[in-house]
PDB file of N, CA and C in Angstrom:
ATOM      1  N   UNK A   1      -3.989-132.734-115.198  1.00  0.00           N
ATOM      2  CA  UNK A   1      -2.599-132.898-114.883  1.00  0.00           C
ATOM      3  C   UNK A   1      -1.874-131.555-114.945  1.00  0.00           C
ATOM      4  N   UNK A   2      -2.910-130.514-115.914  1.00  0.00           N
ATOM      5  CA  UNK A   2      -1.659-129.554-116.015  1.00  0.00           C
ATOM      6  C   UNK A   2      -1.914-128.875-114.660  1.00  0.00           C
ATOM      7  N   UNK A   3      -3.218-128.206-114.668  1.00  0.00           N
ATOM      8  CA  UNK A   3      -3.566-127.619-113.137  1.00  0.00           C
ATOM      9  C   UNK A   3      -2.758-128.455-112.294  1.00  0.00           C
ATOM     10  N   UNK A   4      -2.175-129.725-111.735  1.00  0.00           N
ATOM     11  CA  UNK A   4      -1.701-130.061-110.458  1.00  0.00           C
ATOM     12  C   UNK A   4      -0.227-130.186-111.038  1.00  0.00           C
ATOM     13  N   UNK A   5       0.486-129.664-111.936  1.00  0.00           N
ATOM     14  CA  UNK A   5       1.615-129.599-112.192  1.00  0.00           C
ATOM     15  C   UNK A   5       1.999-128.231-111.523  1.00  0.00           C
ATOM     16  N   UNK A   6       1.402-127.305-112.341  1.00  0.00           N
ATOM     17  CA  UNK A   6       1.410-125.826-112.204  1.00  0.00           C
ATOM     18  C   UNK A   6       1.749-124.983-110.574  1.00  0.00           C
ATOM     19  N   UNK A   7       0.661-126.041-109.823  1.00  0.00           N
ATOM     20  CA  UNK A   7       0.522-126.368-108.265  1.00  0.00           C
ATOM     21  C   UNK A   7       1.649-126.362-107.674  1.00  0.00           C
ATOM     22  N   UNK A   8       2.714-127.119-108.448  1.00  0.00           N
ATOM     23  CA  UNK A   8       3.789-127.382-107.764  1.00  0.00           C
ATOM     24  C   UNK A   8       5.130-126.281-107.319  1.00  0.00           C
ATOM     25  N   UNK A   9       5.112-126.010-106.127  1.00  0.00           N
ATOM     26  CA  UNK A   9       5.905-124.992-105.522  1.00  0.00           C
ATOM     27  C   UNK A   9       7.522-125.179-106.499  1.00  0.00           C
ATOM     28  N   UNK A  10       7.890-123.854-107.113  1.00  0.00           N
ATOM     29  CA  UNK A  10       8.853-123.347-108.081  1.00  0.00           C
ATOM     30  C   UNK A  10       8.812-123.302-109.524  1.00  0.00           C
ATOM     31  N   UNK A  11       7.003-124.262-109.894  1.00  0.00           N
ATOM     32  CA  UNK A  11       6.914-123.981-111.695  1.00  0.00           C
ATOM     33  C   UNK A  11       6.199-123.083-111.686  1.00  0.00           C
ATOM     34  N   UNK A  12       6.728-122.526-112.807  1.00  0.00           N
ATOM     35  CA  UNK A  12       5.834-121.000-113.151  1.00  0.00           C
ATOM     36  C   UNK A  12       4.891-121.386-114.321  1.00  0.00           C
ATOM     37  N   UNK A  13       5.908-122.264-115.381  1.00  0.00           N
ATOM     38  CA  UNK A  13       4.864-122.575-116.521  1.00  0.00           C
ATOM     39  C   UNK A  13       4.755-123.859-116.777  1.00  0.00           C
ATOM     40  N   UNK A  14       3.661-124.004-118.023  1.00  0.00           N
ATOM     41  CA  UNK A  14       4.586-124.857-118.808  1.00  0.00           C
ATOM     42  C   UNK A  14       5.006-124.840-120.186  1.00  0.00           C
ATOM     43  N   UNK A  15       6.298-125.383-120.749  1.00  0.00           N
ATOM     44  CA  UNK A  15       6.650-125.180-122.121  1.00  0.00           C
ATOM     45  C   UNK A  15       6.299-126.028-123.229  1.00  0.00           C
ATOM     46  N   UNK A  16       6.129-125.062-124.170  1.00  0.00           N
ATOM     47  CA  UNK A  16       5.480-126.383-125.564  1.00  0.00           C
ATOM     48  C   UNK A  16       6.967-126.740-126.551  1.00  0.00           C
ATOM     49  N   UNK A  17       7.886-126.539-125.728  1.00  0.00           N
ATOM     50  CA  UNK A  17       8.915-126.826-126.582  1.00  0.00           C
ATOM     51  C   UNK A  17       9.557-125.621-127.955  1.00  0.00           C
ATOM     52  N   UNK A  18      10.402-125.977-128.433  1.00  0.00           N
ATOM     53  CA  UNK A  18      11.161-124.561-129.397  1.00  0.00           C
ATOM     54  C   UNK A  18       9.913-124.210-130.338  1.00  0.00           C
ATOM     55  N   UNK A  19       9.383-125.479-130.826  1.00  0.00           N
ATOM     56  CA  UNK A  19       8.438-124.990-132.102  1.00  0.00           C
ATOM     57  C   UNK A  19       7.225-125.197-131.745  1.00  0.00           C
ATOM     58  N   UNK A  20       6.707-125.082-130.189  1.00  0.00           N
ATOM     59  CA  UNK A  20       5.240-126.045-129.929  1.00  0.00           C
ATOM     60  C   UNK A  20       5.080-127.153-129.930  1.00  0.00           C
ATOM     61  N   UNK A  21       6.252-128.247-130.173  1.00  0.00           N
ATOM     62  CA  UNK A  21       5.941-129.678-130.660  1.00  0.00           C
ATOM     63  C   UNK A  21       5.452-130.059-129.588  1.00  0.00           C
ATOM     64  N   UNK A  22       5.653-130.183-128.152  1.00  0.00           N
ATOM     65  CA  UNK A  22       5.218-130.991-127.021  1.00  0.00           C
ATOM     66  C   UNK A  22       3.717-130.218-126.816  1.00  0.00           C
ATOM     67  N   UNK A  23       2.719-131.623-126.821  1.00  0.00           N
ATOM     68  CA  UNK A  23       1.618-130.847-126.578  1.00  0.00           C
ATOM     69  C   UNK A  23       0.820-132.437-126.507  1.00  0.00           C
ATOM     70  N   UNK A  24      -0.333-132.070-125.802  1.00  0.00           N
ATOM     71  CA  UNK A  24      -1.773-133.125-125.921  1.00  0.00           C
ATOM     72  C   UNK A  24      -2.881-132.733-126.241  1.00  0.00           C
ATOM     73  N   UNK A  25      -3.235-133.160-127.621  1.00  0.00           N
ATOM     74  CA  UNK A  25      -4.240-132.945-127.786  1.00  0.00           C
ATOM     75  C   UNK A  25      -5.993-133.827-127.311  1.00  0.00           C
ATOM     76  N   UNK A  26      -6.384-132.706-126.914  1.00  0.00           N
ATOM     77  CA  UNK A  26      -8.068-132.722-126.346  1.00  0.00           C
ATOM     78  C   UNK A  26      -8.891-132.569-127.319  1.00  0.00           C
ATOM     79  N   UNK A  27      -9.996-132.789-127.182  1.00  0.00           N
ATOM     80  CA  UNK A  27     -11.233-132.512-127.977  1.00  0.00           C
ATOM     81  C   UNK A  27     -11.397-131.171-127.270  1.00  0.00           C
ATOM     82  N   UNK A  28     -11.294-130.323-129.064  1.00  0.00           N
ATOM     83  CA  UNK A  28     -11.840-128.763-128.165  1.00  0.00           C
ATOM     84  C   UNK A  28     -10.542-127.851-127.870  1.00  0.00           C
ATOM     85  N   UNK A  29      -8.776-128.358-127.702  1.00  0.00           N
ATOM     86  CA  UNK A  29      -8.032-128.004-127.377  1.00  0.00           C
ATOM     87  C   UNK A  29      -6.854-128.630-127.432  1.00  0.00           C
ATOM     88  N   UNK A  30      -5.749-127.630-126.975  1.00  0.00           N
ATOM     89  CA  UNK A  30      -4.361-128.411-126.870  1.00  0.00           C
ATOM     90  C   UNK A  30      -3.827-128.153-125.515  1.00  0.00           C
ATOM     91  N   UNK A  31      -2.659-128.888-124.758  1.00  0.00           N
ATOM     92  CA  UNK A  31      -2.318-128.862-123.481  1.00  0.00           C
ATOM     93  C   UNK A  31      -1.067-128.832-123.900  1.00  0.00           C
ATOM     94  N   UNK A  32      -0.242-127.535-123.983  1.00  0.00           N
ATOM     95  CA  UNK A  32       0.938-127.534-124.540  1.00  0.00           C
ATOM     96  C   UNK A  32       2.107-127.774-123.167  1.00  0.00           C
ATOM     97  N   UNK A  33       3.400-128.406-123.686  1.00  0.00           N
ATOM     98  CA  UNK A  33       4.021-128.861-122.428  1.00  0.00           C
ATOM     99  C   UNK A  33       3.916-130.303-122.047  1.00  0.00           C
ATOM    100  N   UNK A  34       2.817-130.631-122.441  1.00  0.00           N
ATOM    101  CA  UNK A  34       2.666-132.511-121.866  1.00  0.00           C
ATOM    102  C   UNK A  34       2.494-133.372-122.761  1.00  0.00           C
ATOM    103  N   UNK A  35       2.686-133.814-123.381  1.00  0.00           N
ATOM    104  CA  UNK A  35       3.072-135.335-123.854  1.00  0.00           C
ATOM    105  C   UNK A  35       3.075-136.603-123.136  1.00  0.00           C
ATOM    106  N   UNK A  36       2.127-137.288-124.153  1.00  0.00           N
ATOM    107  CA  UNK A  36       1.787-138.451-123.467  1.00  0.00           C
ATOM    108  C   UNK A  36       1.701-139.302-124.486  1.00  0.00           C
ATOM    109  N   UNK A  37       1.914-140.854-124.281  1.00  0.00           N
ATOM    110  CA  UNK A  37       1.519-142.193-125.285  1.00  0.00           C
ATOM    111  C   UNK A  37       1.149-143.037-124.124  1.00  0.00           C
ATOM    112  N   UNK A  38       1.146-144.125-124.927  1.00  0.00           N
ATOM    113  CA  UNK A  38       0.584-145.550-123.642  1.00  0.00           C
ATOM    114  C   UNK A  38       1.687-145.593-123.077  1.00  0.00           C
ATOM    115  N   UNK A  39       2.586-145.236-123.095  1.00  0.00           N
ATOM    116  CA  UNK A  39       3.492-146.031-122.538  1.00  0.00           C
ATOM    117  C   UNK A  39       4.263-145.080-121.330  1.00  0.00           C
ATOM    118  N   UNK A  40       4.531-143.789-121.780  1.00  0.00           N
ATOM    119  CA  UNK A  40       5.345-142.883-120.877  1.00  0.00           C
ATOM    120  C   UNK A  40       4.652-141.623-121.144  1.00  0.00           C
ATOM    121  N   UNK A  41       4.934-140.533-120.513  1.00  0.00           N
ATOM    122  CA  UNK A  41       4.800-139.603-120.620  1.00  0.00           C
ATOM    123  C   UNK A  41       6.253-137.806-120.319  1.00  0.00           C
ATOM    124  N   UNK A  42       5.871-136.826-121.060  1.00  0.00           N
ATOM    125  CA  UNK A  42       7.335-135.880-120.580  1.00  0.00           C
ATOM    126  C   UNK A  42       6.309-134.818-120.258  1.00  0.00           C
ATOM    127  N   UNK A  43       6.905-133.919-119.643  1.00  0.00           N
ATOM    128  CA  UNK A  43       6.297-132.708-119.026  1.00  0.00           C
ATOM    129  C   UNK A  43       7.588-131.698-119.184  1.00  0.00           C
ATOM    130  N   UNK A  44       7.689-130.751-119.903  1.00  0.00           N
ATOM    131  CA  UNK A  44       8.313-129.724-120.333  1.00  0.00           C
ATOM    132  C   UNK A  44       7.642-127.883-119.023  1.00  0.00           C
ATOM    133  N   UNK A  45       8.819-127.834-118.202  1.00  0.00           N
ATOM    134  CA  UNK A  45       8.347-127.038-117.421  1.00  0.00           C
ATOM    135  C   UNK A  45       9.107-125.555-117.732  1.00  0.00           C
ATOM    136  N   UNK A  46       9.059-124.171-116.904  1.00  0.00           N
ATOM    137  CA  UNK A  46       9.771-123.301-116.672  1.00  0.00           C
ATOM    138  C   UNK A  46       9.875-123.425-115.000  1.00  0.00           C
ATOM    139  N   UNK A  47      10.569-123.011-114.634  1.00  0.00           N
ATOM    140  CA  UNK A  47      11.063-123.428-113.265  1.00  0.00           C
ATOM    141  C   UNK A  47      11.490-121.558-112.373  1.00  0.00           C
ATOM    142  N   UNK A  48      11.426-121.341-111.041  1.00  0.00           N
ATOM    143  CA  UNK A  48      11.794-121.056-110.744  1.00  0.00           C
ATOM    144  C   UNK A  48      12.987-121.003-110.219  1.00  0.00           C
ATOM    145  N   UNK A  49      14.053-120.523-110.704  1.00  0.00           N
ATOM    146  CA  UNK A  49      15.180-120.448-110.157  1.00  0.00           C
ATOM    147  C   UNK A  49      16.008-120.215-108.301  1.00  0.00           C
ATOM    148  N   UNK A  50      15.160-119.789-107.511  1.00  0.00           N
ATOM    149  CA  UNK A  50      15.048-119.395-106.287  1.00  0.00           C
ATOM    150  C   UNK A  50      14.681-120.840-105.539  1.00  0.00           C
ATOM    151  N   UNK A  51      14.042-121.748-106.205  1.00  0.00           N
ATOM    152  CA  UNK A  51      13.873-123.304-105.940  1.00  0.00           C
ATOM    153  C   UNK A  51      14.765-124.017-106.243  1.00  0.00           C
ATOM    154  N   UNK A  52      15.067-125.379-105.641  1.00  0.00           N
ATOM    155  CA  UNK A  52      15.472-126.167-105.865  1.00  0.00           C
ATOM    156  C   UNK A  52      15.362-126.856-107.344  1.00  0.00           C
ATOM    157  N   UNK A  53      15.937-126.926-108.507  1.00  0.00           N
ATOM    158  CA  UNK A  53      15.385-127.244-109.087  1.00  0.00           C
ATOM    159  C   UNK A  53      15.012-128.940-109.830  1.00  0.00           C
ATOM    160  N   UNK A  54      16.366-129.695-109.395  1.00  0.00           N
ATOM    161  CA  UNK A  54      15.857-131.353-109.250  1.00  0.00           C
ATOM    162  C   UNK A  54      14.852-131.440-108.314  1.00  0.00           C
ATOM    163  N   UNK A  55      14.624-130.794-107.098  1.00  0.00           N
ATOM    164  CA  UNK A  55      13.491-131.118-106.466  1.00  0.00           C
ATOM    165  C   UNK A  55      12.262-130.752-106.907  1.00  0.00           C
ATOM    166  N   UNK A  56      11.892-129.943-107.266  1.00  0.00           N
ATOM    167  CA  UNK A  56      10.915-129.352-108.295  1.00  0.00           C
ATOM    168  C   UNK A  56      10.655-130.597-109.710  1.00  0.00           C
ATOM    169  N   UNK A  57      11.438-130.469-110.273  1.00  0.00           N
ATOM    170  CA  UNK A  57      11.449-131.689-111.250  1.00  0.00           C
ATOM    171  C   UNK A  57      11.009-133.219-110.695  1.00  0.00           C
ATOM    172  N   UNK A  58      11.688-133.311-109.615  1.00  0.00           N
ATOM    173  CA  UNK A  58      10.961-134.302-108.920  1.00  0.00           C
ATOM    174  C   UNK A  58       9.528-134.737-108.436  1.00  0.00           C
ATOM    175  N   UNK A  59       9.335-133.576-108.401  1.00  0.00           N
ATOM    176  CA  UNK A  59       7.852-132.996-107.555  1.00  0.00           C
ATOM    177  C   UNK A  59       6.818-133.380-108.543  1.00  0.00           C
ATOM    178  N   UNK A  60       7.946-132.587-109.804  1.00  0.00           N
ATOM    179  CA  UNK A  60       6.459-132.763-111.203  1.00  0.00           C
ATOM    180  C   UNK A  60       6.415-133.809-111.250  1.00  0.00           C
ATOM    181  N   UNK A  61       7.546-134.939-111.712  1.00  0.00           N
ATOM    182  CA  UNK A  61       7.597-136.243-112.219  1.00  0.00           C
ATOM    183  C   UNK A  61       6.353-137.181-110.825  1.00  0.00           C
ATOM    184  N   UNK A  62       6.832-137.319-110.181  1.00  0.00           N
ATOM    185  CA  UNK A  62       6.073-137.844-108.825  1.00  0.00           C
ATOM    186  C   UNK A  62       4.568-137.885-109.007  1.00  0.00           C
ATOM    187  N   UNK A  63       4.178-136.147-108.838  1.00  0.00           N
ATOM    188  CA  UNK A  63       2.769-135.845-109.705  1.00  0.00           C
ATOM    189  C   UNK A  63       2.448-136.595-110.649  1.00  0.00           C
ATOM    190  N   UNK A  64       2.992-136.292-111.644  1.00  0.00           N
ATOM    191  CA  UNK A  64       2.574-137.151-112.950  1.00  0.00           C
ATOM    192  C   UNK A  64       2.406-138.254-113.261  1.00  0.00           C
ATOM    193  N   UNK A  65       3.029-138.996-112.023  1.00  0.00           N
ATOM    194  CA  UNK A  65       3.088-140.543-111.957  1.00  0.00           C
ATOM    195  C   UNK A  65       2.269-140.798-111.454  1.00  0.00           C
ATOM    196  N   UNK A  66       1.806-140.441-110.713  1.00  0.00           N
ATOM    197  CA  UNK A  66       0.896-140.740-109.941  1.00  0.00           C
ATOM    198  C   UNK A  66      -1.039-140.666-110.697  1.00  0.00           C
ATOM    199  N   UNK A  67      -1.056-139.551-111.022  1.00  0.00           N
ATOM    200  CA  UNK A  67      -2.299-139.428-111.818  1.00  0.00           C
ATOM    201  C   UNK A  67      -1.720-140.091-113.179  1.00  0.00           C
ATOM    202  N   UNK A  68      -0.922-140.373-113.529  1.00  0.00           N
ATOM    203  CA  UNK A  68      -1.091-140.880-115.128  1.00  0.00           C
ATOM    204  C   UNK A  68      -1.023-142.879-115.228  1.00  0.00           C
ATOM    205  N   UNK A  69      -0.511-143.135-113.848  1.00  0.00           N
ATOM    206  CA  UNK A  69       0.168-144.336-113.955  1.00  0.00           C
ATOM    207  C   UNK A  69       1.168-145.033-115.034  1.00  0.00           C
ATOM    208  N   UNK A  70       2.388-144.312-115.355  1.00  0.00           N
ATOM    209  CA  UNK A  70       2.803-144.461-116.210  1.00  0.00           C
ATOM    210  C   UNK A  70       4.265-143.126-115.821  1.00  0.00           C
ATOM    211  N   UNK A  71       5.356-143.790-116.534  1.00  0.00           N
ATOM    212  CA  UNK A  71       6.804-142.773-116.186  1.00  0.00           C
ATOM    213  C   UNK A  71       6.766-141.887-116.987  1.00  0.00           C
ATOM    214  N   UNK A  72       7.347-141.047-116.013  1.00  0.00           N
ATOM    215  CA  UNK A  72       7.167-139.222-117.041  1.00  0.00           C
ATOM    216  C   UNK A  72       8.704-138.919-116.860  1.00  0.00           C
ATOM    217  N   UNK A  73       9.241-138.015-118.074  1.00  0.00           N
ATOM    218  CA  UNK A  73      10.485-137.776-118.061  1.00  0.00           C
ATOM    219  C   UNK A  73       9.929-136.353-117.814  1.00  0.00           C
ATOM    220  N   UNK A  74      10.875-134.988-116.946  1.00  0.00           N
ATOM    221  CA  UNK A  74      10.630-134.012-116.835  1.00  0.00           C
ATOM    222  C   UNK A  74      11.735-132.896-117.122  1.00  0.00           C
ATOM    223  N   UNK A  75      11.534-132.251-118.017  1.00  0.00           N
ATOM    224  CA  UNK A  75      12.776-131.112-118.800  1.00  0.00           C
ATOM    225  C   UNK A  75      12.036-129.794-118.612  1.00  0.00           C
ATOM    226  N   UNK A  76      13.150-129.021-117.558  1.00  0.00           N
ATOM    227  CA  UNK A  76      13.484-127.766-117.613  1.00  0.00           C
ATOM    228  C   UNK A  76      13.859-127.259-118.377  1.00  0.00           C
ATOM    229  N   UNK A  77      12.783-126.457-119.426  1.00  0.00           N
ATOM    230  CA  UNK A  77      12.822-126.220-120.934  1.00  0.00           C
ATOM    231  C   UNK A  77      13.771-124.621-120.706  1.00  0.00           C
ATOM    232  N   UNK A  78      13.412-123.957-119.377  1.00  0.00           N
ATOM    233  CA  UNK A  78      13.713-122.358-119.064  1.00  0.00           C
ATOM    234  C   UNK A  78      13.356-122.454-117.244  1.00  0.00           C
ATOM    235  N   UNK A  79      14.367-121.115-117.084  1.00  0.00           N
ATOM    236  CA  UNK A  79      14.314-120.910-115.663  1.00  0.00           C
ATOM    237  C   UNK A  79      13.434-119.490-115.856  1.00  0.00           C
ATOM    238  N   UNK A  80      13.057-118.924-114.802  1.00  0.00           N
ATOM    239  CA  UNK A  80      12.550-117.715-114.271  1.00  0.00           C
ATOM    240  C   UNK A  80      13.448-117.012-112.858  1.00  0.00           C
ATOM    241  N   UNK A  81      12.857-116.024-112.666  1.00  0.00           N
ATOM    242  CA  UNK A  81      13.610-115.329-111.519  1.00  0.00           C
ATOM    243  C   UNK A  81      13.052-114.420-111.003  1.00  0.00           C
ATOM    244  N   UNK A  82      12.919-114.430-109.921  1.00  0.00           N
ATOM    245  CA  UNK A  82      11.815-112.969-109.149  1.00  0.00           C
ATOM    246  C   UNK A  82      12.779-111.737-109.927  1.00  0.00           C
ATOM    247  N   UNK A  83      11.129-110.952-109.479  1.00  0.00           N
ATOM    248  CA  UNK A  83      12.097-109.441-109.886  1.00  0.00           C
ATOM    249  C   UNK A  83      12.666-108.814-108.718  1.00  0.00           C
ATOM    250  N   UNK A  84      13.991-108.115-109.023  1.00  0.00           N
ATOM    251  CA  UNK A  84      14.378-107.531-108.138  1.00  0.00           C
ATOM    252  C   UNK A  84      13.596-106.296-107.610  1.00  0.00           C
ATOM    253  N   UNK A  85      12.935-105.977-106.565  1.00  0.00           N
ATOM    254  CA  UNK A  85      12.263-104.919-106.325  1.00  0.00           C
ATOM    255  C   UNK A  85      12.917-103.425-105.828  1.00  0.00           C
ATOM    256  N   UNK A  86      13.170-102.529-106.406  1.00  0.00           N
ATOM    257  CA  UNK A  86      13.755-101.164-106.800  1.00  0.00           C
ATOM    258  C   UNK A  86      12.922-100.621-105.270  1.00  0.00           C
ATOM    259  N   UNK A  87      14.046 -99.973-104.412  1.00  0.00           N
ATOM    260  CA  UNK A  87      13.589 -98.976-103.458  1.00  0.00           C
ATOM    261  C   UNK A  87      12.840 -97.936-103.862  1.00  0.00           C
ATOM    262  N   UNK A  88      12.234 -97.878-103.182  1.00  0.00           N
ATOM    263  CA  UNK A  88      11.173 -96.408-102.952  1.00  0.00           C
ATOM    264  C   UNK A  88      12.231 -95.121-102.891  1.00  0.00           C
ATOM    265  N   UNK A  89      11.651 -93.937-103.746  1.00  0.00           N
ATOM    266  CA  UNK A  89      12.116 -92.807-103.702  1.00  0.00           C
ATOM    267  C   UNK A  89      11.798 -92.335-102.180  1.00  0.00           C
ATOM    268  N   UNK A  90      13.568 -92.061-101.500  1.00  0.00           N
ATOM    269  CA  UNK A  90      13.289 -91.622-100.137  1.00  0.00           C
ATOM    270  C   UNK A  90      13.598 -92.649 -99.223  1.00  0.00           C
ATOM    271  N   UNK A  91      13.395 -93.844 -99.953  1.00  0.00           N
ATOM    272  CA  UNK A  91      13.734 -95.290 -98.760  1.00  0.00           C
ATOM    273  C   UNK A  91      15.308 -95.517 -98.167  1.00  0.00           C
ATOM    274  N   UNK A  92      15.110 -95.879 -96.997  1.00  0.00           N
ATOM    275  CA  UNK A  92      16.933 -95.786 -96.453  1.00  0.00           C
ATOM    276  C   UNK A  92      17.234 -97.190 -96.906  1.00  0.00           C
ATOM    277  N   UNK A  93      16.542 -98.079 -97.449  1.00  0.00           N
ATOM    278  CA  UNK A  93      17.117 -98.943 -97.454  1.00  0.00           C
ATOM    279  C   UNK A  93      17.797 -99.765 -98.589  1.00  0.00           C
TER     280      UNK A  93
END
């Protein structure tokens, strides 16, 4: 789930929350950012800002529903932002 979250055009990450709390644990590992029970699931993202970002949120939730069978709440824990790229010494532009 996390690989086809990640997938999704405008997330950059995902977040484990202020103290790490959001997370799933694996045998062998943790999947920080996703949370899950029987019943629902949340997905804690960073988002690109240059995107839409309810649509993006949408995108994840949708995803997640889909492979988990089960409702996912989705929180934009942090945004991101391209870098501004600095002209070339000499560039007219």
């Amino acid at each position: 789930m996390a690989e086809a979250v990640l997938a999704v055009p405008g997330v950059t990450g995902l977040h484990g929350g202020l103290l790490g709390e959001v997370a799933t644990y694996l045998p062998g590992r943790r999947v920080a950012g996703i949370a899950l029970d029987d019943k629902a699931g949340e997905i804690h993202i960073v988002a690109d800002l240059s995107h839409d970002l309810r649509s993006v949120a949408a995108t994840v939730r949708n995803t997640a529903e889909q492979l988990a069978g089960r409702p996912f709440t989705v929180i934009v824990e942090d945004i991101t932002t391209e870098p501004m790229l600095e002209p070339e010494e000499g560039d007219a532009s």
